[in-house]
PDB file of N, CA and C in Angstrom:
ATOM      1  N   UNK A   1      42.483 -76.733   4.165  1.00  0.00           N
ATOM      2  CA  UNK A   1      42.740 -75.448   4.765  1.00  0.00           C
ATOM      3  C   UNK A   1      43.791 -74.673   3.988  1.00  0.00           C
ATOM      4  N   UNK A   2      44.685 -75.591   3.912  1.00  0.00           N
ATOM      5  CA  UNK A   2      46.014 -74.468   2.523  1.00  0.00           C
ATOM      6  C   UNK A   2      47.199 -74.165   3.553  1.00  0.00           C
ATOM      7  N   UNK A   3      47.485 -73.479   2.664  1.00  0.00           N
ATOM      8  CA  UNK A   3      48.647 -72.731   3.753  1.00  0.00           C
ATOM      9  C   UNK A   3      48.226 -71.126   4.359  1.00  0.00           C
ATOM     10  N   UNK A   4      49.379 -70.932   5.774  1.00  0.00           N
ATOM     11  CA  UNK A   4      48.759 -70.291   6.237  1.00  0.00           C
ATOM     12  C   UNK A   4      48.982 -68.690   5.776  1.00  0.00           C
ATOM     13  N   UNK A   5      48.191 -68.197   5.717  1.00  0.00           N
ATOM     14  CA  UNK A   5      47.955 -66.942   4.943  1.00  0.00           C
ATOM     15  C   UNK A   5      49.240 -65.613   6.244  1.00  0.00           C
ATOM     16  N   UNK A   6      50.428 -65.335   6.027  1.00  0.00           N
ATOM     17  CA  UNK A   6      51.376 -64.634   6.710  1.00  0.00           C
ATOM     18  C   UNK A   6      51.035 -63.134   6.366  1.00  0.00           C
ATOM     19  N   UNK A   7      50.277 -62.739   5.989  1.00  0.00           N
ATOM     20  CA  UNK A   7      50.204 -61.362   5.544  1.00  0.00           C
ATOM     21  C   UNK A   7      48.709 -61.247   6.430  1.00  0.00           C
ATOM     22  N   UNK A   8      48.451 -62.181   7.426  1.00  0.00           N
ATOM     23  CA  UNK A   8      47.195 -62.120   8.086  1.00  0.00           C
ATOM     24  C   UNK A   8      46.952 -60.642   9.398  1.00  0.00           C
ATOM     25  N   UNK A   9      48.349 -60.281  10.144  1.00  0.00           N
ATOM     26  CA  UNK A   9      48.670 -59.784  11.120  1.00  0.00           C
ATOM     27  C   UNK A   9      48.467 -58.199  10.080  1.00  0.00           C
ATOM     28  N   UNK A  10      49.280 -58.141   9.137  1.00  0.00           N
ATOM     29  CA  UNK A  10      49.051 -56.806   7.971  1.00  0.00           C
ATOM     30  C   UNK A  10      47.469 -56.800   7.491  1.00  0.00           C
ATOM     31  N   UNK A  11      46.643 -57.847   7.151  1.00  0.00           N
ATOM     32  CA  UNK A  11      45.834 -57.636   6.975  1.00  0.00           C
ATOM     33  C   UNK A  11      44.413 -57.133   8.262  1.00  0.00           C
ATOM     34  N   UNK A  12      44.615 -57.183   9.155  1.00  0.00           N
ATOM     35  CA  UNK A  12      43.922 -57.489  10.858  1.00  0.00           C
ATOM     36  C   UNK A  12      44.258 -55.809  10.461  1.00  0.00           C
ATOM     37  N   UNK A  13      45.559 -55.250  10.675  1.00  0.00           N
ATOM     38  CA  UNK A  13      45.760 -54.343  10.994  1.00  0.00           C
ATOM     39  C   UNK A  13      45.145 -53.063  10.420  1.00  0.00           C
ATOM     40  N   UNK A  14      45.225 -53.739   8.854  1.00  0.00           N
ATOM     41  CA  UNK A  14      44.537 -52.397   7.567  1.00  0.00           C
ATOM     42  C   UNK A  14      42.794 -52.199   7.802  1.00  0.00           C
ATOM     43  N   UNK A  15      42.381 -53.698   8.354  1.00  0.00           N
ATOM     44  CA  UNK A  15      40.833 -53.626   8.274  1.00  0.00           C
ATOM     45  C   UNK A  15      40.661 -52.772   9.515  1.00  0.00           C
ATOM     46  N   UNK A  16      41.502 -53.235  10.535  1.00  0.00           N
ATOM     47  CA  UNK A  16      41.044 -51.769  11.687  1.00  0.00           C
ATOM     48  C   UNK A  16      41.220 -50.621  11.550  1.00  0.00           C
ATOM     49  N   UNK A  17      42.022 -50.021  10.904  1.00  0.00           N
ATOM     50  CA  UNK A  17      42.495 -48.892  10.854  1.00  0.00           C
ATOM     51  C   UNK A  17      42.073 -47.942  10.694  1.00  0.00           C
ATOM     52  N   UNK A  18      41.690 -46.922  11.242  1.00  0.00           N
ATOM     53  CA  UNK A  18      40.581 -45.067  10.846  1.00  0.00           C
ATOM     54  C   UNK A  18      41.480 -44.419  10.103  1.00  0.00           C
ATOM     55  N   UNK A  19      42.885 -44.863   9.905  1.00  0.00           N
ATOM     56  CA  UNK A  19      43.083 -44.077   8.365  1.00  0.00           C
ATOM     57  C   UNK A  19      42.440 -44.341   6.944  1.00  0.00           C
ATOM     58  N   UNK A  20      42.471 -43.290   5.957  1.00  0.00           N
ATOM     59  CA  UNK A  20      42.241 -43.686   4.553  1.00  0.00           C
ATOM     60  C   UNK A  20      42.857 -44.907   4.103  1.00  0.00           C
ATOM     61  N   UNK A  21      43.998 -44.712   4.089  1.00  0.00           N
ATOM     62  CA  UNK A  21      45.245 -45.756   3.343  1.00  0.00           C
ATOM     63  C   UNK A  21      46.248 -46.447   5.025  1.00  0.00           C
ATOM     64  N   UNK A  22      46.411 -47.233   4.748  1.00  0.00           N
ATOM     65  CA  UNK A  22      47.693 -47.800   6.031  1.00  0.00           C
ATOM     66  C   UNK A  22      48.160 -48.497   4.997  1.00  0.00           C
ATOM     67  N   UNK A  23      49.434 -48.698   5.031  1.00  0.00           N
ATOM     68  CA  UNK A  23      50.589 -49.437   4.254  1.00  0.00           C
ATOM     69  C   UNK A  23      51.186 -50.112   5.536  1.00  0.00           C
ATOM     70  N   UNK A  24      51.356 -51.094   5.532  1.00  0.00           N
ATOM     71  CA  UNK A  24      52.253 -52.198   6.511  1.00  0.00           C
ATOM     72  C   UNK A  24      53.578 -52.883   6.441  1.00  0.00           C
ATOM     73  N   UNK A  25      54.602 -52.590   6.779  1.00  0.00           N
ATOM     74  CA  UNK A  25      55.849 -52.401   6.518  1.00  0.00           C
ATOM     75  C   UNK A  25      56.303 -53.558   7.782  1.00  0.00           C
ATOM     76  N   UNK A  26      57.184 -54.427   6.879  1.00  0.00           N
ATOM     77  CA  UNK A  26      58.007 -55.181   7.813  1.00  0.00           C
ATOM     78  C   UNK A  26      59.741 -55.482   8.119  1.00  0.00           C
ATOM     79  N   UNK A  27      60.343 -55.250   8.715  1.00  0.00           N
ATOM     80  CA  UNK A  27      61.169 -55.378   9.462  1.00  0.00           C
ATOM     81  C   UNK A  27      61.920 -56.348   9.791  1.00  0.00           C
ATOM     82  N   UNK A  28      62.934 -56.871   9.590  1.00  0.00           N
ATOM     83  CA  UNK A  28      63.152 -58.005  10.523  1.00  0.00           C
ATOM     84  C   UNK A  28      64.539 -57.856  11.713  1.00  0.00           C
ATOM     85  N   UNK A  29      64.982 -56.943  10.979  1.00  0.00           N
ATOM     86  CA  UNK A  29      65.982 -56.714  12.232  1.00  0.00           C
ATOM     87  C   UNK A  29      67.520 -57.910  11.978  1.00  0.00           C
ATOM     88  N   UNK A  30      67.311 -58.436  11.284  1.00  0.00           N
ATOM     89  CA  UNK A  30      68.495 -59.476  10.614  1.00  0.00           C
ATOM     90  C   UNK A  30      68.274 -60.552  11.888  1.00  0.00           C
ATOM     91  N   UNK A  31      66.784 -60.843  12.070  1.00  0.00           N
ATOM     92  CA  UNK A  31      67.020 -62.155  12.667  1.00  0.00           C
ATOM     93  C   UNK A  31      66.092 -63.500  11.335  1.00  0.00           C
ATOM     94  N   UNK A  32      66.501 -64.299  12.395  1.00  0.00           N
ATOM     95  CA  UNK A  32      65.858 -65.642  10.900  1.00  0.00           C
ATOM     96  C   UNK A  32      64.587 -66.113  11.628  1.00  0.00           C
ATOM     97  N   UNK A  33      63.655 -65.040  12.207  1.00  0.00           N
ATOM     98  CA  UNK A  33      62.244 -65.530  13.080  1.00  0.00           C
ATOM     99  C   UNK A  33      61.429 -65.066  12.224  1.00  0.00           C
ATOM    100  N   UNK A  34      60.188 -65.505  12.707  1.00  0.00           N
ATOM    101  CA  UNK A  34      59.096 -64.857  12.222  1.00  0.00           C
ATOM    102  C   UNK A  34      57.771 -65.001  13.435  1.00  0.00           C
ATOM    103  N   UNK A  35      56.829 -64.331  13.049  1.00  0.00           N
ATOM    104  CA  UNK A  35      56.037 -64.441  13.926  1.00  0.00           C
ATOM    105  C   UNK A  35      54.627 -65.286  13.246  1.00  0.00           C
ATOM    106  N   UNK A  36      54.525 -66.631  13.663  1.00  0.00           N
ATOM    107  CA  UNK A  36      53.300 -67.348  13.052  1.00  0.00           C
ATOM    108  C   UNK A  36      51.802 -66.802  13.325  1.00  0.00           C
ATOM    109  N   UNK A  37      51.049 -66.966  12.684  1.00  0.00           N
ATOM    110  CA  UNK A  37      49.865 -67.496  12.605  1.00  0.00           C
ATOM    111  C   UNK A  37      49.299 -68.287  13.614  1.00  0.00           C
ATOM    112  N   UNK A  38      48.046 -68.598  14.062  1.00  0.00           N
ATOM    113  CA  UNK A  38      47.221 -69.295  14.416  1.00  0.00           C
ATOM    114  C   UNK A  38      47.251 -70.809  13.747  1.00  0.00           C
ATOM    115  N   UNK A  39      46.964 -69.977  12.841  1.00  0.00           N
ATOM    116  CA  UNK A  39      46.759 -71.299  11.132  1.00  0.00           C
ATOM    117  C   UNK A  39      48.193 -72.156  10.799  1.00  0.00           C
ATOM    118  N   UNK A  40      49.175 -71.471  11.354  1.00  0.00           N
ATOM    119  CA  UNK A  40      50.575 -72.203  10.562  1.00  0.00           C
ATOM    120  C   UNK A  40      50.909 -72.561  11.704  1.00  0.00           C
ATOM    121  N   UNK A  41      50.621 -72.304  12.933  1.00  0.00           N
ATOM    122  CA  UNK A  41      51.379 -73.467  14.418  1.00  0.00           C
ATOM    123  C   UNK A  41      50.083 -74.767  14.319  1.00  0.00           C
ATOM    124  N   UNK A  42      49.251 -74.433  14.210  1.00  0.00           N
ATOM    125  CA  UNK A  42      48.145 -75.980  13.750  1.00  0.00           C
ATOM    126  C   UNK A  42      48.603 -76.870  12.646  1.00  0.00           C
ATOM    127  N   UNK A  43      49.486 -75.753  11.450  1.00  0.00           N
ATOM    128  CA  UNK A  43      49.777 -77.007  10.496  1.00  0.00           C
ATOM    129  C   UNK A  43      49.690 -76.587   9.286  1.00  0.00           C
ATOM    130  N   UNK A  44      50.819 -77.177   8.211  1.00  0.00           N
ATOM    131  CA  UNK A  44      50.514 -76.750   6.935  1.00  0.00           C
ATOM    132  C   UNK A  44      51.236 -76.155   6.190  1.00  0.00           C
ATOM    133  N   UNK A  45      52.123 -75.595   7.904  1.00  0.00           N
ATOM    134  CA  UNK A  45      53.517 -75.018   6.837  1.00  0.00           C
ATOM    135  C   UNK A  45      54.646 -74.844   7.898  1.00  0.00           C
ATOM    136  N   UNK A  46      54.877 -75.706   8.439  1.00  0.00           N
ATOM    137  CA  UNK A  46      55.959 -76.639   8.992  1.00  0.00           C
ATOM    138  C   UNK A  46      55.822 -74.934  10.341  1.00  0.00           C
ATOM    139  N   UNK A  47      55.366 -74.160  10.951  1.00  0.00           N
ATOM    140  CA  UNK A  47      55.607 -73.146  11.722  1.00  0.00           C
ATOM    141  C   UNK A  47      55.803 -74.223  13.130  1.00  0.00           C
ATOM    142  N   UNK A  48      57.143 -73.697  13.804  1.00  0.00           N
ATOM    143  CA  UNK A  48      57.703 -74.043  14.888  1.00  0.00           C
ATOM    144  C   UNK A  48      57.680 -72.728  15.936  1.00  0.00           C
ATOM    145  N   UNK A  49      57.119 -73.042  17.143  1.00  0.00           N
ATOM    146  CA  UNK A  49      57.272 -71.946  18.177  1.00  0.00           C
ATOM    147  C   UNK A  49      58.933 -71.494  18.506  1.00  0.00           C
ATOM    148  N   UNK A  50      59.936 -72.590  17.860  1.00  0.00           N
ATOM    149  CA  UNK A  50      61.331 -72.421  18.235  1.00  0.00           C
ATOM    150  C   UNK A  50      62.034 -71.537  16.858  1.00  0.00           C
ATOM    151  N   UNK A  51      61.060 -71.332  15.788  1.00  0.00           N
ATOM    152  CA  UNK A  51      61.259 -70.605  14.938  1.00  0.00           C
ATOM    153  C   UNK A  51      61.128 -68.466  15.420  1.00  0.00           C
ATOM    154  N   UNK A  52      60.444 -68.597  16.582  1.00  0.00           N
ATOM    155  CA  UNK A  52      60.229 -66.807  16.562  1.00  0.00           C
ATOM    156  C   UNK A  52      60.510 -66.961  18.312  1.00  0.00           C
ATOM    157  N   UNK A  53      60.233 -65.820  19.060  1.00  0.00           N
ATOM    158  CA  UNK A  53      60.334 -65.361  20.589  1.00  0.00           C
ATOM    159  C   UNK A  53      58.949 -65.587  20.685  1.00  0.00           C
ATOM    160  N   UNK A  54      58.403 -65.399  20.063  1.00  0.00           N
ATOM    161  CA  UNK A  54      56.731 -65.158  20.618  1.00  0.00           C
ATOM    162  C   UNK A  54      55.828 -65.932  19.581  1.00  0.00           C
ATOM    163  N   UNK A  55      54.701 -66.687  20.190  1.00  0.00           N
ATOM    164  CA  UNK A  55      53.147 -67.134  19.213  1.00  0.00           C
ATOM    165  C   UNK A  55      52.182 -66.547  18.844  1.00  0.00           C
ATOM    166  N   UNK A  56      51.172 -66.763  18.405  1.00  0.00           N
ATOM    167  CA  UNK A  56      50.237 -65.876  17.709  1.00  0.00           C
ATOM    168  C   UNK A  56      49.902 -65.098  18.709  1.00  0.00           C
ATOM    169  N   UNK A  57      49.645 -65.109  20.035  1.00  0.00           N
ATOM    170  CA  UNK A  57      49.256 -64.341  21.135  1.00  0.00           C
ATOM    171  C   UNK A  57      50.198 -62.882  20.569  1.00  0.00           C
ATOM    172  N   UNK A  58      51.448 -62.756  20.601  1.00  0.00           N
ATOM    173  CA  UNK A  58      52.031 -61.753  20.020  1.00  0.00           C
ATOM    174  C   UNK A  58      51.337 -61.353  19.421  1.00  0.00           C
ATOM    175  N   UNK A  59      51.054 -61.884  17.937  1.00  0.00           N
ATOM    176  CA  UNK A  59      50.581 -61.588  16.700  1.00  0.00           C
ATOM    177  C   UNK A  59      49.070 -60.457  17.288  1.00  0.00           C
ATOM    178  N   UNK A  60      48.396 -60.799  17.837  1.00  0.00           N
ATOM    179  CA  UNK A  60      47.267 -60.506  18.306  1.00  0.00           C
ATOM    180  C   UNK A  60      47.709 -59.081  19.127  1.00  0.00           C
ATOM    181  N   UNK A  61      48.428 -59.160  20.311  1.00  0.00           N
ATOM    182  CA  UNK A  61      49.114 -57.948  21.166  1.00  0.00           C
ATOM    183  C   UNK A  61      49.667 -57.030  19.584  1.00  0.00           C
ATOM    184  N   UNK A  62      50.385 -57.208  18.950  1.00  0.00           N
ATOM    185  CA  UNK A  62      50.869 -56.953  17.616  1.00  0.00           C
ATOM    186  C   UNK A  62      49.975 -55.851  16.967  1.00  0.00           C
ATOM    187  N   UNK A  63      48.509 -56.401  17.056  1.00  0.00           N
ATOM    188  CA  UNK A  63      47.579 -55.655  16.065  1.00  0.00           C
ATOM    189  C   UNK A  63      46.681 -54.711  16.713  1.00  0.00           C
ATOM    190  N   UNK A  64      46.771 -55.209  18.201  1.00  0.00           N
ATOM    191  CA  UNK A  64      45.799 -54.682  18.894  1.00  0.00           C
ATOM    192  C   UNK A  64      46.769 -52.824  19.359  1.00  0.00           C
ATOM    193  N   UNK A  65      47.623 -53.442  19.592  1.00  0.00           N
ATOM    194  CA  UNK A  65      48.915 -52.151  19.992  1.00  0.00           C
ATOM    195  C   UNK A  65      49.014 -51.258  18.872  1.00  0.00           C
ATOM    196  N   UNK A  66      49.311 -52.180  17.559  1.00  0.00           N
ATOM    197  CA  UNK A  66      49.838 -50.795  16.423  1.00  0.00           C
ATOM    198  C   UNK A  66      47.986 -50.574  16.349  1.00  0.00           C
ATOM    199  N   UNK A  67      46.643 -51.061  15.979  1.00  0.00           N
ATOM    200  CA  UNK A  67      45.427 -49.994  15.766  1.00  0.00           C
ATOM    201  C   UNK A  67      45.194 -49.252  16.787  1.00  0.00           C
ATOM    202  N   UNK A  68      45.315 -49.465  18.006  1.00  0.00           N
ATOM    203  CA  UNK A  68      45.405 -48.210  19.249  1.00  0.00           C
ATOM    204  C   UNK A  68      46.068 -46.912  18.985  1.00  0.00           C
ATOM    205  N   UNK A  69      47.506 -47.712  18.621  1.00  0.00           N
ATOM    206  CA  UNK A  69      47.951 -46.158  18.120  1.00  0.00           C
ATOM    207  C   UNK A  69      47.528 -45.489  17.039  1.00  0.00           C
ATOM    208  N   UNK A  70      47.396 -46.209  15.727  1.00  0.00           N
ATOM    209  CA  UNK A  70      46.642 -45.615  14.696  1.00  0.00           C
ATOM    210  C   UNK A  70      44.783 -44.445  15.168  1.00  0.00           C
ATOM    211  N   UNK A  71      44.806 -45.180  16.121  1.00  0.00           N
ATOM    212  CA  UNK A  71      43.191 -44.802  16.255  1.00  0.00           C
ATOM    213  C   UNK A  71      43.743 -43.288  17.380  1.00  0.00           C
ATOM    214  N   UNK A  72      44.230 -43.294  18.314  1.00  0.00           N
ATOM    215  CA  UNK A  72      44.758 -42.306  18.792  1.00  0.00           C
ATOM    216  C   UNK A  72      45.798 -41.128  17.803  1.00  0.00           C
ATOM    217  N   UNK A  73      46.122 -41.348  16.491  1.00  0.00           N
ATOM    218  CA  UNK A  73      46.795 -40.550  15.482  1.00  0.00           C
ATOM    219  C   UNK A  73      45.817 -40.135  14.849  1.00  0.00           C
ATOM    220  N   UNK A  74      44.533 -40.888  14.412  1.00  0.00           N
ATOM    221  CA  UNK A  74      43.450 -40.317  13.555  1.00  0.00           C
ATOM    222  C   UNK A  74      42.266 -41.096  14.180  1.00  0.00           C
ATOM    223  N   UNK A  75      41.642 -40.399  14.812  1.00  0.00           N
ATOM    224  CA  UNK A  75      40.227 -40.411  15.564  1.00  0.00           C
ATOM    225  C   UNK A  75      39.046 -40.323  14.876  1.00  0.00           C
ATOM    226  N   UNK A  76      38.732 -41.665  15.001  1.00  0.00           N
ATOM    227  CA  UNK A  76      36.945 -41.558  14.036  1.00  0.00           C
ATOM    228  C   UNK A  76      36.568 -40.456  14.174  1.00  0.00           C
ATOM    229  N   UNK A  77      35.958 -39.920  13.605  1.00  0.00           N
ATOM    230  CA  UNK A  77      34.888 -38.534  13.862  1.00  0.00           C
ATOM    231  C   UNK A  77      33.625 -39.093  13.938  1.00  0.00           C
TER     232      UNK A  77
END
């Protein structure tokens, strides 16, 4: 399987998106979390739920929230 691909939540996000271009920009706010994967709490690259506030369920709320808004900023035609 490999390791788990972290640019997965940026990538979810660009394939939904009704803009031309989306660029995905991250943040951390000066904490030492991150938000895992599916793929990296199963294994492969040591991801601990005591490592972030939230699990992939986030990740998912995450993508589903920012393409809503994208899709409400630029509306399929």
């Amino acid at each position: 399987m490999g390791d788990p691909d972290y640019t997965d939540y940026g990538v979810r996000i660009k394939a939904r998106s009704p803009a031309v271009q989306t660029l995905v920009v991250q943040i951390t706010s000066g904490r030492a979390a991150y938000l895992p994967t599916r793929r990296a709490v199963a294994g492969g690259y040591s991801a601990r739920i005591v490592d972030g506030v939230v699990g992939p369920e986030g990740g998912d709320v995450l993508v589903h929230e920012t393409v809503k808004r994208l899709e409400a900023t630029w509306p399929r035609d």
